[in-house]
C-alpha atoms as a PDB file:
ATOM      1  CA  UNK A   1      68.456-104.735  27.765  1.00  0.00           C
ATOM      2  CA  UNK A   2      67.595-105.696  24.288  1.00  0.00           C
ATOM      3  CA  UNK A   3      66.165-109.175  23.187  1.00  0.00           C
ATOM      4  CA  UNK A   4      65.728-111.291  20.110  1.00  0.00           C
ATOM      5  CA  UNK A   5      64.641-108.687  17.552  1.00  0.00           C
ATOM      6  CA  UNK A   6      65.646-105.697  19.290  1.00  0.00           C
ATOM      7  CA  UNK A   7      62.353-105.705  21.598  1.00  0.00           C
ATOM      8  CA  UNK A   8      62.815-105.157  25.285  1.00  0.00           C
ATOM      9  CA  UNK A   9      61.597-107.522  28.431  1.00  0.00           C
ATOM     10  CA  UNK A  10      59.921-104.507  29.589  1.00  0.00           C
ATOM     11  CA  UNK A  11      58.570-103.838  26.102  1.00  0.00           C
ATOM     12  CA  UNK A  12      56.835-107.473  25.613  1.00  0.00           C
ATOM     13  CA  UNK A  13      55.783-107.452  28.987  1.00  0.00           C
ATOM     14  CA  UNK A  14      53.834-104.130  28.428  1.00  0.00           C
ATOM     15  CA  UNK A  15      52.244-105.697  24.983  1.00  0.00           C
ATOM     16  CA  UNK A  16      51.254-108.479  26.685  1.00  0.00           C
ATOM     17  CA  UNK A  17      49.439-107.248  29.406  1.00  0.00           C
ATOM     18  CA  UNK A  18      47.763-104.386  26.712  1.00  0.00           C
ATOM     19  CA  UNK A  19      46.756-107.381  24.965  1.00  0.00           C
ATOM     20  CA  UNK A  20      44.964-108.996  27.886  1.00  0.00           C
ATOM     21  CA  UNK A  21      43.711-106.074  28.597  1.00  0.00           C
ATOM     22  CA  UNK A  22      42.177-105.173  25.676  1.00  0.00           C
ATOM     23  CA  UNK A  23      40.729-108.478  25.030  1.00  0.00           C
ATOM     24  CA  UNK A  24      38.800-107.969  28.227  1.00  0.00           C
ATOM     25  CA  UNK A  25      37.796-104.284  27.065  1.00  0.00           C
ATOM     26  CA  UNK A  26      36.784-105.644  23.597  1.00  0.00           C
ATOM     27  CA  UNK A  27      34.737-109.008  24.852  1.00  0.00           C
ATOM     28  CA  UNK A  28      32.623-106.597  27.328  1.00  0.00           C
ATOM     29  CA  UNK A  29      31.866-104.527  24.226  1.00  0.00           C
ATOM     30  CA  UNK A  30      30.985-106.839  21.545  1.00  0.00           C
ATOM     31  CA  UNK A  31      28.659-108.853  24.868  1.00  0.00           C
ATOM     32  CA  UNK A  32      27.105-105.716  25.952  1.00  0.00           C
ATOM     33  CA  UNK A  33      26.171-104.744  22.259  1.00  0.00           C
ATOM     34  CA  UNK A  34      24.532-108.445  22.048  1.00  0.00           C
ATOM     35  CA  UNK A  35      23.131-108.160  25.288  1.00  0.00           C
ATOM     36  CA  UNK A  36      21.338-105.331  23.976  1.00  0.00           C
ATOM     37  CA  UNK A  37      20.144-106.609  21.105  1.00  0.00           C
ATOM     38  CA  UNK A  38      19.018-109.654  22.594  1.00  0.00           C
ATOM     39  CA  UNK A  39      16.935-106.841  25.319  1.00  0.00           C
ATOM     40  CA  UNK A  40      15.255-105.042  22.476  1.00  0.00           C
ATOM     41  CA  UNK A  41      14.465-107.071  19.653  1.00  0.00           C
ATOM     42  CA  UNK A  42      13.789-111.323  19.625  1.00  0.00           C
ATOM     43  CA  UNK A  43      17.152-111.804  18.277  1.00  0.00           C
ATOM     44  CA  UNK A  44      18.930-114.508  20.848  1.00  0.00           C
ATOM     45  CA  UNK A  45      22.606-112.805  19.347  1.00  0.00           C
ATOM     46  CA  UNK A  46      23.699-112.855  23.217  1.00  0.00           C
ATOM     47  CA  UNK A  47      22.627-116.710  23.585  1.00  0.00           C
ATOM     48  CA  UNK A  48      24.975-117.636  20.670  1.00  0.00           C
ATOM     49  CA  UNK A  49      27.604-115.530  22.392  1.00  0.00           C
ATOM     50  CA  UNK A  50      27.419-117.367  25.577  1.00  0.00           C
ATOM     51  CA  UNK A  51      26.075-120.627  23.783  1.00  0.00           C
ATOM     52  CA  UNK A  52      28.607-123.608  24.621  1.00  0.00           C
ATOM     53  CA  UNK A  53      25.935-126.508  23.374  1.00  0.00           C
ATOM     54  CA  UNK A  54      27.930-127.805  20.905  1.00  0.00           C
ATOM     55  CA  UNK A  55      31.162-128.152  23.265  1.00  0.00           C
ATOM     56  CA  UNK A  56      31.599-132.072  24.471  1.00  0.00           C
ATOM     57  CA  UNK A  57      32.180-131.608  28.160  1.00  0.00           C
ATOM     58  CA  UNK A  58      30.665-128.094  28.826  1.00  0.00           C
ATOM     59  CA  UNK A  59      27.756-128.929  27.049  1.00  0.00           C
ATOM     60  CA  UNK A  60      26.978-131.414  30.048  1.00  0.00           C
ATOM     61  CA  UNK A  61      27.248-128.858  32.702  1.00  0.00           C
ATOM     62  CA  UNK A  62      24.948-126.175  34.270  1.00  0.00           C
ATOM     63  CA  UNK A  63      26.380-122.868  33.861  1.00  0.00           C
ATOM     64  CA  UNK A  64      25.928-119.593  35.120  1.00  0.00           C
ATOM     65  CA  UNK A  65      25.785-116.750  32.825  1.00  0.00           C
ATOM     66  CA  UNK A  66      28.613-114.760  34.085  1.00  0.00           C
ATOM     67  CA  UNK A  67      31.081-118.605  34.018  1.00  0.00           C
ATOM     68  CA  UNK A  68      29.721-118.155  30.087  1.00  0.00           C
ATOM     69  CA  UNK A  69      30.718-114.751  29.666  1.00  0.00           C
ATOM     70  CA  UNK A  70      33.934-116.105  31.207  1.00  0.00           C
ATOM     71  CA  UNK A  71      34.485-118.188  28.917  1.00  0.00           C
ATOM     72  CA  UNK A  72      33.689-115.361  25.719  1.00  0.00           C
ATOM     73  CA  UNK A  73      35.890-113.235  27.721  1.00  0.00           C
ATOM     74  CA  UNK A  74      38.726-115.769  27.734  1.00  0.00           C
ATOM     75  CA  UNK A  75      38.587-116.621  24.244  1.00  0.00           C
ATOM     76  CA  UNK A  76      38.186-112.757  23.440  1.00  0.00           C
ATOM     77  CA  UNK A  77      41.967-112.575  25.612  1.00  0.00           C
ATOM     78  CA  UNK A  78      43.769-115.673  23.591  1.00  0.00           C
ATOM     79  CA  UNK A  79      42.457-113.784  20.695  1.00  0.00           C
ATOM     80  CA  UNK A  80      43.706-110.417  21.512  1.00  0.00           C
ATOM     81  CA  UNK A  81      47.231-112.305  22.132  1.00  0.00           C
ATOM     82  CA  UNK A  82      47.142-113.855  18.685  1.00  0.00           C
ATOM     83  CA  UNK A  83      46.655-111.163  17.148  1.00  0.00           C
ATOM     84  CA  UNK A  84      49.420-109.166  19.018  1.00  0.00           C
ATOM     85  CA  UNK A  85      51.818-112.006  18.256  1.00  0.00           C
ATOM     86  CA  UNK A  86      50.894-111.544  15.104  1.00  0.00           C
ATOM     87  CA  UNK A  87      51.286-108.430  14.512  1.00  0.00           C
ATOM     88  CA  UNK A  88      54.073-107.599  16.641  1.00  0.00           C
ATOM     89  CA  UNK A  89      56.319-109.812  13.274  1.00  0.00           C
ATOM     90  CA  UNK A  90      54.680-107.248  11.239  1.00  0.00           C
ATOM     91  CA  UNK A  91      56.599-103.717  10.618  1.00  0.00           C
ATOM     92  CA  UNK A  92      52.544-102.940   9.245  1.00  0.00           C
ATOM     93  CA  UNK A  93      50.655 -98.836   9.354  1.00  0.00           C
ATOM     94  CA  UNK A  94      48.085 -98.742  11.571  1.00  0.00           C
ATOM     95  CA  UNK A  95      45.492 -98.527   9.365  1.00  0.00           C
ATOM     96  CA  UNK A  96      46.681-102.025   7.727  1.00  0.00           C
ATOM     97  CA  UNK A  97      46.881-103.761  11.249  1.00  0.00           C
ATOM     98  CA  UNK A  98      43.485-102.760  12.393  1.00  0.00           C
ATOM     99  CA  UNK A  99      42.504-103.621   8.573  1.00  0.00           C
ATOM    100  CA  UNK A 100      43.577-107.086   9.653  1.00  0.00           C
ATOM    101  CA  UNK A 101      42.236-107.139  13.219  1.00  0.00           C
ATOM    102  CA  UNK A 102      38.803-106.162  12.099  1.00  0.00           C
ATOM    103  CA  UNK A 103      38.685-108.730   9.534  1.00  0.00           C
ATOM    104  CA  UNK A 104      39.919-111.255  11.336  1.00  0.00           C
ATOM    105  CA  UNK A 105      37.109-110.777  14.161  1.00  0.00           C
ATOM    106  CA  UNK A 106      34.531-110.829  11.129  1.00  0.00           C
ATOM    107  CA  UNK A 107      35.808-114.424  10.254  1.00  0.00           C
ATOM    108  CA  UNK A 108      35.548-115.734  13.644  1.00  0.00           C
ATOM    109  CA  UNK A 109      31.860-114.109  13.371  1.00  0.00           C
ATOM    110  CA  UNK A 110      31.244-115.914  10.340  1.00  0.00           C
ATOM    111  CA  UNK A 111      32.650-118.512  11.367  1.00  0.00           C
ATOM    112  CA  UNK A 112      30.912-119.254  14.690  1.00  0.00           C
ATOM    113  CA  UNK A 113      27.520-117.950  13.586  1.00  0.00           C
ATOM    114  CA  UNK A 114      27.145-121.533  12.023  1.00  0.00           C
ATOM    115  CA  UNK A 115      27.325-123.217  15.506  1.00  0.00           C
ATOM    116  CA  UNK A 116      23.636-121.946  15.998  1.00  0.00           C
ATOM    117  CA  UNK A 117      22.394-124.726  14.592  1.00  0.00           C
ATOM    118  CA  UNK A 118      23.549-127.083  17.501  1.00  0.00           C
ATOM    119  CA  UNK A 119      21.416-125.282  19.403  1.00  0.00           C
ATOM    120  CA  UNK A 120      17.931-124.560  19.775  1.00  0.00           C
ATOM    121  CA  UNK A 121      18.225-121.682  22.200  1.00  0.00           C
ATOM    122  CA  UNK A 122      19.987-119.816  19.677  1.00  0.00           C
ATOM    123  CA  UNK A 123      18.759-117.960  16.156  1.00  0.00           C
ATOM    124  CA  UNK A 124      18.122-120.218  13.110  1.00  0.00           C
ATOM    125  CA  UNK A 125      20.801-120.593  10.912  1.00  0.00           C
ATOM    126  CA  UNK A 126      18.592-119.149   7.739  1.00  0.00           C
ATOM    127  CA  UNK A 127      18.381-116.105   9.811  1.00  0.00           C
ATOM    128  CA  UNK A 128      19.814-113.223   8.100  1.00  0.00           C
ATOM    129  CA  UNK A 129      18.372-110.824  10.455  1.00  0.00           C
ATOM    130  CA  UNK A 130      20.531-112.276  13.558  1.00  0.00           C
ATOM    131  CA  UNK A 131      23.624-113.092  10.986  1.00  0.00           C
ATOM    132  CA  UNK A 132      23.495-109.289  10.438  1.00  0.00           C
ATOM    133  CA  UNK A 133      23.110-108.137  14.439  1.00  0.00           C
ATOM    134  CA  UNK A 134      25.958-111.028  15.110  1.00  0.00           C
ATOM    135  CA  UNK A 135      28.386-109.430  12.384  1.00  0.00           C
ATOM    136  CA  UNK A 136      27.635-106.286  13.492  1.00  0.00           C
ATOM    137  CA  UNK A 137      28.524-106.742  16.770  1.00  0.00           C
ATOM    138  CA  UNK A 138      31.691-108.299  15.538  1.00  0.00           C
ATOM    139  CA  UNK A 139      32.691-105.292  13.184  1.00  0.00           C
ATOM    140  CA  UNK A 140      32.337-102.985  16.397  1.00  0.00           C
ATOM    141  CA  UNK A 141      34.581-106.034  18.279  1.00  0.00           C
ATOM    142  CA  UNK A 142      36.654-105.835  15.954  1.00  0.00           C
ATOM    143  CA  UNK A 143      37.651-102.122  15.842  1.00  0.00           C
ATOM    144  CA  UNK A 144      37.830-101.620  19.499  1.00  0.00           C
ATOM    145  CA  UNK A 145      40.155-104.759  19.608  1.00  0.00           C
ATOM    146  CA  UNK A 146      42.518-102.972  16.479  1.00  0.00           C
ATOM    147  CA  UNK A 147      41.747 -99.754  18.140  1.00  0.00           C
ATOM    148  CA  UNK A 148      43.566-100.956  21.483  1.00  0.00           C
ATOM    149  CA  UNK A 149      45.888-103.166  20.507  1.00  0.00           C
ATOM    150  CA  UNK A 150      47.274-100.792  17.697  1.00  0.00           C
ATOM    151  CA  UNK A 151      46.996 -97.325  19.681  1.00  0.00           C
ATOM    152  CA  UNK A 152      50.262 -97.104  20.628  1.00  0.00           C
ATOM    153  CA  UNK A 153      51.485 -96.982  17.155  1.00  0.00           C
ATOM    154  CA  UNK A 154      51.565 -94.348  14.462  1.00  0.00           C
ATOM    155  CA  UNK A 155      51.407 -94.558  10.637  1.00  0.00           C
END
């Protein structure tokens, strides 16, 4: 049972759900690599993952940690489904997909590591040190979201 461009039910289905999946896989690694950071140095890389400050009507509610990581884990998944829309139009190698993947999860880095200044739990915005522990954490985000959502393919 074919669909518009030749893909299957079953076949967008299973894509979908990897997707999900792998946004979940890929939020608990880039939040456990913060986490860690956060643990072992004075770098509050974890707080500006969690960090919803800036956000009108979250900002006015107390949340729990794990409701914040929620949240990450929830953008992480719309993310992940972007991206396999995305890519799924794309007739791209593997190594040019993850290319993109990883590069796109550095410019939501960069771009979010500005929102530390609404904060003042969260690392200055001069500081390279943190900018470089964030990005990092993103890069390794980044290829274990291309990693999983790309697997499956060959080339």
């Amino acid at each position: 049972m074919a669909t518009k461009g030749g893909m299957s039910l079953m076949w967008r289905k299973y894509r979908f759900t990897q997707s999900v999946w792998a946004g979940i896989a890929a939020g608990i690694i880039l939040g456990l690599i913060l986490n860690m950071v956060e643990h072992f140095t004075s770098y509050k890389v974890y707080t500006l993952l969690l960090n919803v400050d800036y956000v009108p009507v979250l900002k006015e509610l107390q949340l729990s940690e794990l409701t914040e990581f929620m949240l990450h884990l929830l953008i992480s998944v719309l993310l992940s489904m972007a991206l396999t829309l995305f890519l799924q139009q794309k007739a791209w190698s593997r190594k040019r997909s993850m290319s993109l993947v990883i590069l796109v999860c550095l410019a939501v880095g960069l771009l979010l590591f500005p929102t530390t200044a609404l904060s003042v739990r969260t690392p200055a915005l001069s500081d390279l040190t943190a900018l470089a522990f964030w990005l990092t954490g993103h890069l390794a985000y980044g290829l274990a979201l291309g990693w999983m959502l790309t697997g499956a393919r060959r080339g």
